[in-house]
C-alpha atoms as a PDB file:
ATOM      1  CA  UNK A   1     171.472 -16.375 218.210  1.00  0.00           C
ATOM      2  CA  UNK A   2     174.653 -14.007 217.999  1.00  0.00           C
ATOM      3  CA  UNK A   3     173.984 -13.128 221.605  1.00  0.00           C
ATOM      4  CA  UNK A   4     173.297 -16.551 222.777  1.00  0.00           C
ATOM      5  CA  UNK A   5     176.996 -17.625 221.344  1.00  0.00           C
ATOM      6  CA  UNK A   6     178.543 -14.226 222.541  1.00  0.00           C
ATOM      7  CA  UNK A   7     177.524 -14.884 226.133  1.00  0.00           C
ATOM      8  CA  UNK A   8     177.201 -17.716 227.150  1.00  0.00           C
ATOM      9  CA  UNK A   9     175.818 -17.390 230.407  1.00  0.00           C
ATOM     10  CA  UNK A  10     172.536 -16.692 230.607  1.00  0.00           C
ATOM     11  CA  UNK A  11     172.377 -14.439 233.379  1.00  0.00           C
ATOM     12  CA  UNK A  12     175.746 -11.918 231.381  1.00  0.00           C
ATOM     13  CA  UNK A  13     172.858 -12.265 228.721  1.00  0.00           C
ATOM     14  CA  UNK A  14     170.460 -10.586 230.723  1.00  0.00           C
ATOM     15  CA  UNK A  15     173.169  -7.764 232.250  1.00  0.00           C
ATOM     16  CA  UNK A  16     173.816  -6.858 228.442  1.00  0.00           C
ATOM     17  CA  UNK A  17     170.594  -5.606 228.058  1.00  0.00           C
ATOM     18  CA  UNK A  18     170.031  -3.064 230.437  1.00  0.00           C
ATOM     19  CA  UNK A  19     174.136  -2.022 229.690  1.00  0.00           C
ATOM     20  CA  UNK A  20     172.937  -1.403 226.090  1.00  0.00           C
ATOM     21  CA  UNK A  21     169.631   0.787 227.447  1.00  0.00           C
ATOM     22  CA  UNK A  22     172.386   2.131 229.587  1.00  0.00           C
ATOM     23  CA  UNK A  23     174.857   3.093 227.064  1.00  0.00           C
ATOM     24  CA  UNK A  24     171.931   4.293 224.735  1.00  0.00           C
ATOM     25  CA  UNK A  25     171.085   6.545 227.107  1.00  0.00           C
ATOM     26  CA  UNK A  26     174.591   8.158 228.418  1.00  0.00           C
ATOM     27  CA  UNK A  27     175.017   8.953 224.439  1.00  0.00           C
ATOM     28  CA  UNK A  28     171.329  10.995 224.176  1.00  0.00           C
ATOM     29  CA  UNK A  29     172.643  12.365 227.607  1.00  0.00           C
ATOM     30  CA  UNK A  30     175.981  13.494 225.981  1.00  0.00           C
ATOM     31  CA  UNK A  31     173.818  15.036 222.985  1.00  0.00           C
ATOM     32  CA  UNK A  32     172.334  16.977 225.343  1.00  0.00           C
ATOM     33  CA  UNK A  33     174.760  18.224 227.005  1.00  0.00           C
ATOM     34  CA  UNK A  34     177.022  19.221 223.982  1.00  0.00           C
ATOM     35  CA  UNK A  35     173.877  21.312 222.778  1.00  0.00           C
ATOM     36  CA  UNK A  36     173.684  23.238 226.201  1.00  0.00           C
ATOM     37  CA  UNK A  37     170.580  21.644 226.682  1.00  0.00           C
ATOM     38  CA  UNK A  38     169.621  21.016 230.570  1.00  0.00           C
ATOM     39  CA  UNK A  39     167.903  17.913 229.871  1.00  0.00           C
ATOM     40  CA  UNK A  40     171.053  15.724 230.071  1.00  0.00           C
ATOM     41  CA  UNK A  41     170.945  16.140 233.796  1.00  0.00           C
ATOM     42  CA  UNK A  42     167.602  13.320 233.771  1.00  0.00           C
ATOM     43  CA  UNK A  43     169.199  11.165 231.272  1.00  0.00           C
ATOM     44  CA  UNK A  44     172.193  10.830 233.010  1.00  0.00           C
ATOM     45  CA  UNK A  45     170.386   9.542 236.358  1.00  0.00           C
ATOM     46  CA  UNK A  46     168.637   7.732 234.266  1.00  0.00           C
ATOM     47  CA  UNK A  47     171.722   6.088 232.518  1.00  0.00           C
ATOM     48  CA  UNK A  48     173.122   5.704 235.962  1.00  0.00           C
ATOM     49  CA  UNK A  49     170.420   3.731 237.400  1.00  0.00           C
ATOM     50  CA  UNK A  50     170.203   1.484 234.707  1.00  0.00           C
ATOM     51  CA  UNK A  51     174.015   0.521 234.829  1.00  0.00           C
ATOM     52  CA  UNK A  52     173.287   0.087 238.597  1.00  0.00           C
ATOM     53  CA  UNK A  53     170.720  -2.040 237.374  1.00  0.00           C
ATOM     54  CA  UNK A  54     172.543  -4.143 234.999  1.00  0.00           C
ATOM     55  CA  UNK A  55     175.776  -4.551 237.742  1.00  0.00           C
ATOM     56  CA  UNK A  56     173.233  -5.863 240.206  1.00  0.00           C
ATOM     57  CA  UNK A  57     171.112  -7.649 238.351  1.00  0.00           C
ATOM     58  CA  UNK A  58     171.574 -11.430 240.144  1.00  0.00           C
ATOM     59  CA  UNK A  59     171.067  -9.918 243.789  1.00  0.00           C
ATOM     60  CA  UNK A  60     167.989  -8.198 242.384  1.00  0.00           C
ATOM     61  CA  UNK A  61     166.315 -10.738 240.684  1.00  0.00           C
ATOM     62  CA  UNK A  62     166.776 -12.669 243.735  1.00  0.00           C
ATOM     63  CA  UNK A  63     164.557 -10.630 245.205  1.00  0.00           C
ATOM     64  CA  UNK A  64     162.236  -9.295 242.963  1.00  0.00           C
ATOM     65  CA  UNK A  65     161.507 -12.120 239.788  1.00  0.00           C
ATOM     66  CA  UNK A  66     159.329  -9.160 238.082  1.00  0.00           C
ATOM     67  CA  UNK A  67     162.258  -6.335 237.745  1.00  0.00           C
ATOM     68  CA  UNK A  68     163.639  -6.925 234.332  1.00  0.00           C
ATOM     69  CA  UNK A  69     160.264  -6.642 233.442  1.00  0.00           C
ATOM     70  CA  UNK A  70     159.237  -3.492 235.092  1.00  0.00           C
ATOM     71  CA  UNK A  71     162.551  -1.790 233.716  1.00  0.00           C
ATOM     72  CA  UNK A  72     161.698  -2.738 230.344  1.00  0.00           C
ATOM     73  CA  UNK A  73     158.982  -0.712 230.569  1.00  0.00           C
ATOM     74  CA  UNK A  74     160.940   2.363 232.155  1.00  0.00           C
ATOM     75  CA  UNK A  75     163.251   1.629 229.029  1.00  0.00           C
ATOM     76  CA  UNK A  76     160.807   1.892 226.686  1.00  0.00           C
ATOM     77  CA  UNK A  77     159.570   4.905 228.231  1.00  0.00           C
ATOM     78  CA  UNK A  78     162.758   6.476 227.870  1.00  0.00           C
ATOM     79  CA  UNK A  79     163.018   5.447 224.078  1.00  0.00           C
ATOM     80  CA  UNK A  80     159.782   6.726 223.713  1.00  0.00           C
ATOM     81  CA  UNK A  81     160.799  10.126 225.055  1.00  0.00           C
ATOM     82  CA  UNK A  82     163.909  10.145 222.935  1.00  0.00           C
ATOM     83  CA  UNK A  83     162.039   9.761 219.687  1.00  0.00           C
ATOM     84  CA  UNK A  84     159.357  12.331 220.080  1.00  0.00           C
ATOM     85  CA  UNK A  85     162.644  14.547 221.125  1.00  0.00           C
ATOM     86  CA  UNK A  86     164.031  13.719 217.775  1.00  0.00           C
ATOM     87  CA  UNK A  87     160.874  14.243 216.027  1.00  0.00           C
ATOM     88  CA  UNK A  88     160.673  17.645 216.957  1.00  0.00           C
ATOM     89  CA  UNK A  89     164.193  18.125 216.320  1.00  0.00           C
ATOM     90  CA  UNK A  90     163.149  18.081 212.717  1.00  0.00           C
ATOM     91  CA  UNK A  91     165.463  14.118 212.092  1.00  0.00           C
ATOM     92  CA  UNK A  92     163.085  11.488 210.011  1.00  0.00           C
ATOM     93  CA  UNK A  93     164.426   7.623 210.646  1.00  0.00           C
ATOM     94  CA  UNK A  94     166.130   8.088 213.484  1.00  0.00           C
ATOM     95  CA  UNK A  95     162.574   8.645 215.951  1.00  0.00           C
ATOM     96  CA  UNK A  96     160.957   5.883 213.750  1.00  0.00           C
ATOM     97  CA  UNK A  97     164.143   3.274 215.184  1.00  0.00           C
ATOM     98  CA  UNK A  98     163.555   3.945 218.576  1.00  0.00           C
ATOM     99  CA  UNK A  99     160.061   3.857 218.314  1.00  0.00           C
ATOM    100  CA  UNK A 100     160.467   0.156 216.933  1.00  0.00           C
ATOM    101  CA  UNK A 101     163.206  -0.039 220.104  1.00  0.00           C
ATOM    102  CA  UNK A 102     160.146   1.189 222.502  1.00  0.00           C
ATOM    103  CA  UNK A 103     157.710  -1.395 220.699  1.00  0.00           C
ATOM    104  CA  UNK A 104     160.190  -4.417 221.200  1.00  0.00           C
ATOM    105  CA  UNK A 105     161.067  -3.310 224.712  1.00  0.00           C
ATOM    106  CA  UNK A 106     156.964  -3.129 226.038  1.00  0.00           C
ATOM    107  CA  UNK A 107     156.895  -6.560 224.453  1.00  0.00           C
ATOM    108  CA  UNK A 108     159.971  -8.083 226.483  1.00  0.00           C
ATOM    109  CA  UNK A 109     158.544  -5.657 229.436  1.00  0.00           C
ATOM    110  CA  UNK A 110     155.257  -7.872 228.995  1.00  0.00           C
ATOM    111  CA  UNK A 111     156.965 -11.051 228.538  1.00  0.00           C
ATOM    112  CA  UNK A 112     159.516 -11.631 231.364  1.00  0.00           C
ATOM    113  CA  UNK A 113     156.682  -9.609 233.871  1.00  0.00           C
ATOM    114  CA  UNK A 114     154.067 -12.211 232.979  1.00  0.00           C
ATOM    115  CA  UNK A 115     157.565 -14.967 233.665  1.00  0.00           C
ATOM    116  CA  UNK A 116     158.880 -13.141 236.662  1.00  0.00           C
ATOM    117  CA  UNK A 117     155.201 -12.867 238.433  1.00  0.00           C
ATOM    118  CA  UNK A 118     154.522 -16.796 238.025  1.00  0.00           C
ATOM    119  CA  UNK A 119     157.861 -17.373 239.225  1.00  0.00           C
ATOM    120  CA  UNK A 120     156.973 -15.460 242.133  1.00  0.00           C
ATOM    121  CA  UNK A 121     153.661 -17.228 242.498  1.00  0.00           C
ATOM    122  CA  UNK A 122     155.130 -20.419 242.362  1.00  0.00           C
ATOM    123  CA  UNK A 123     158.146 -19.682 244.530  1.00  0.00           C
ATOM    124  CA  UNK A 124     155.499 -18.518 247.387  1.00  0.00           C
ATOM    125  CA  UNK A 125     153.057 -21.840 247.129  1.00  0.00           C
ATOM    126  CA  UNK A 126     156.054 -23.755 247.185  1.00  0.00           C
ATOM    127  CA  UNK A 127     158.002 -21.996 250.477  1.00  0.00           C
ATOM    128  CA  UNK A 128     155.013 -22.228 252.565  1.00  0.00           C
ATOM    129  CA  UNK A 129     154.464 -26.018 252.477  1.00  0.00           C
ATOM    130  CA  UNK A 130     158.342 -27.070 253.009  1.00  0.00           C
ATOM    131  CA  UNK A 131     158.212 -24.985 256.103  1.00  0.00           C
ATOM    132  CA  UNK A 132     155.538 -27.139 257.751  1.00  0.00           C
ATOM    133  CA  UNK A 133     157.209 -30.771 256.781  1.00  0.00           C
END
């Protein structure tokens, strides 16, 4: 509800969520990196492609109804992947957070896939038969 009256635009709705992954991601890259460890070079690609992501999100959907869902799933990898990294970094709530983060972000990964495939389906039964009138 907070982010419906924040933006009110649907579609700035949608952007904010992959800038969030985004931004989650550039600050495990900068952790990282402060601790001379060479595994902030994949998070910040990562964080790169998903602001890429998020700044061309209308001309992608366009195209592909299906991508938030499949980068849902890549975020949820990711958070996945960040919690077992602060598992074994000895921390206690903090994996358990992201793990719920992961859980919530297969679920919208499931959701707007199952959406963004029927839109497809529909949008090809539809094109096919206004061609021939």
């Amino acid at each position: 509800m907070l982010l419906r009256n924040l933006f009110k635009n649907r579609e700035k709705r949608k952007r904010f969520a992959h800038i969030g992954a985004a931004v989650v991601i550039f600050i495990h890259a900068y952790e990282k990196f402060d601790h001379h460890n060479p595994a902030y070079i994949p998070f910040t690609i990562a964080g790169i492609i998903f602001l890429t992501v998020a700044l061309l999100h209308p001309i992608i959907e366009k195209k592909a109804p299906w991508v938030d869902g499949v980068f849902f799933v890549i975020e949820g990898i990711l958070s996945v992947i960040v919690a077992v990294d602060f598992f074994n970094a000895g921390k206690k709530a903090l994996p358990i957070t992201y793990l719920l983060l992961a859980i919530f972000q297969f679920f919208m990964a499931f959701r707007k896939s199952k959406k963004g495939i029927e839109a497809h389906k529909n949008h090809e039964t539809v094109a096919p038969t206004s061609e021939v009138q």
